[in-house]
Protein backbone atom coordinates (compact mmCIF):
# COMPACT_ATOMS: atom_id res chain seq x y z
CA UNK A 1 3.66 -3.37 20.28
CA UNK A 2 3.17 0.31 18.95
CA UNK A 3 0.38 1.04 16.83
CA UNK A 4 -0.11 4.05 15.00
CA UNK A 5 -2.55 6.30 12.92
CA UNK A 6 -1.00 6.98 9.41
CA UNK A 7 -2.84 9.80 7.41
CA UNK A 8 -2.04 10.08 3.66
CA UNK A 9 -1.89 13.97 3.15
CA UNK A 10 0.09 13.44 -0.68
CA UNK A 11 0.86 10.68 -3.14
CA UNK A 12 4.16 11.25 -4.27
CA UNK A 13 5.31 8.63 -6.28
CA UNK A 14 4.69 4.90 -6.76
CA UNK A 15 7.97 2.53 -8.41
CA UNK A 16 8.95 -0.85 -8.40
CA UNK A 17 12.52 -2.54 -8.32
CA UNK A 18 13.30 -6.51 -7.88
CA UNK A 19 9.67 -7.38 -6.92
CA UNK A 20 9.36 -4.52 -4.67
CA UNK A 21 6.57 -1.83 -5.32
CA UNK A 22 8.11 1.52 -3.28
CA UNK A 23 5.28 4.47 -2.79
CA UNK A 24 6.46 7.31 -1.66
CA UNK A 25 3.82 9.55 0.44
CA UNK A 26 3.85 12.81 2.63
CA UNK A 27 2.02 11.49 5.91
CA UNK A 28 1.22 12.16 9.30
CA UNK A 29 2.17 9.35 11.56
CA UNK A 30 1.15 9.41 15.30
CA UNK A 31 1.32 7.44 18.23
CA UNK A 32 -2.29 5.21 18.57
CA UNK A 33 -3.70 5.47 22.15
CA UNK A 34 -3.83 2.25 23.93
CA UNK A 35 -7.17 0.71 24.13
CA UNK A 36 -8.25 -2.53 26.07
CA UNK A 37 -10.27 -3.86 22.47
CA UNK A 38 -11.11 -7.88 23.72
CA UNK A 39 -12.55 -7.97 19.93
CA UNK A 40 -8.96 -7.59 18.28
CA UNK A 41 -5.09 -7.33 18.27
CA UNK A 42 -3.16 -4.08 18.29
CA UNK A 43 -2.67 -2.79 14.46
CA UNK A 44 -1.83 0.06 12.86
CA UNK A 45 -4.45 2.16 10.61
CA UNK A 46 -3.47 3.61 7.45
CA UNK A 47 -6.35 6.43 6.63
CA UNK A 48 -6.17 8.06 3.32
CA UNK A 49 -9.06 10.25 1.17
CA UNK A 50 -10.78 8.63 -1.13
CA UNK A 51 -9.33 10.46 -4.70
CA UNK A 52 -5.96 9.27 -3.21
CA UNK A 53 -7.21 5.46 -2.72
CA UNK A 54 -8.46 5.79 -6.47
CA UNK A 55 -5.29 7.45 -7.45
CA UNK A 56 -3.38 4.61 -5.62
CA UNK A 57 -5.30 1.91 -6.82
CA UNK A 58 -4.96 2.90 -10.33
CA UNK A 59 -1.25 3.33 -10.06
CA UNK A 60 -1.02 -0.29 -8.11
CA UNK A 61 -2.72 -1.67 -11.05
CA UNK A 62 0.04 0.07 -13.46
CA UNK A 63 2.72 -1.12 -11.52
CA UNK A 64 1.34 -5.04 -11.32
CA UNK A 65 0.82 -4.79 -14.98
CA UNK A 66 4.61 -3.30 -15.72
CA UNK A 67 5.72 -6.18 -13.42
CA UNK A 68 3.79 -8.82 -15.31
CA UNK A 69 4.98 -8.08 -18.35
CA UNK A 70 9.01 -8.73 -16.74
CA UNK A 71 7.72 -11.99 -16.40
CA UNK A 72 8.15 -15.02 -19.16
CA UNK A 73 5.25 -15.55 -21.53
CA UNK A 74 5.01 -18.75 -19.67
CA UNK A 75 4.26 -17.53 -16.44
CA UNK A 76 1.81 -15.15 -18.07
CA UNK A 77 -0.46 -17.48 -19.52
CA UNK A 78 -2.41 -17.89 -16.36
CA UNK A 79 -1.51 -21.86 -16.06
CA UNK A 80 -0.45 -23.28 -12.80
C-alpha cells in the first residue's frame, strides 16, 4: 500500500450533495517513505495549520447542520 503526506496549503470550498460533504483544497501530496513501524499499519497523514483546522471545523459543522435540517422532523428529534 502507498501512503502519503498530504499538506493543506488552501481551503477552497466545502459543499455537500446526496449525503456527500465535497471539500475542495489546494495541497501538496507526496509519496511517504517506507518505514519498518512494528507499532502500526501503513496510513496516510493529512497535515494542515491550525486556522485552517478551525476554519474546517467550523464549516463541517455548517455543512452537518444544512444536512440535518434535509432530514424529517422525525429523524431530528434525537429518538432512536
Amino acid at each position: 500500500m502507498k501512503t502519503y503526506d498530504i499538506e493543506v496549503q488552501r481551503l477552497k470550498s466545502i459543499r455537500h450533495d446526496k449525503g456527500l460533504i465535497e471539500v475542495g483544497i489546494a495541497a501538496l501530496v507526496l509519496p511517504r517513505a517506507a518505514r519498518d513501524d512494528a507499532a502500526g499499519e501503513a496510513s496516510s497523514c493529512l497535515r494542515l495549520p491550525a486556522d485552517q483546522a478551525r476554519a474546517l471545523l467550523a464549516l463541517l459543522k455548517q455543512q452537518f447542520a444544512e444536512l440535518d435540517k434535509l432530514q424529517p422532523r422525525s429523524r431530528r428529534s434525537g429518538r432512536a
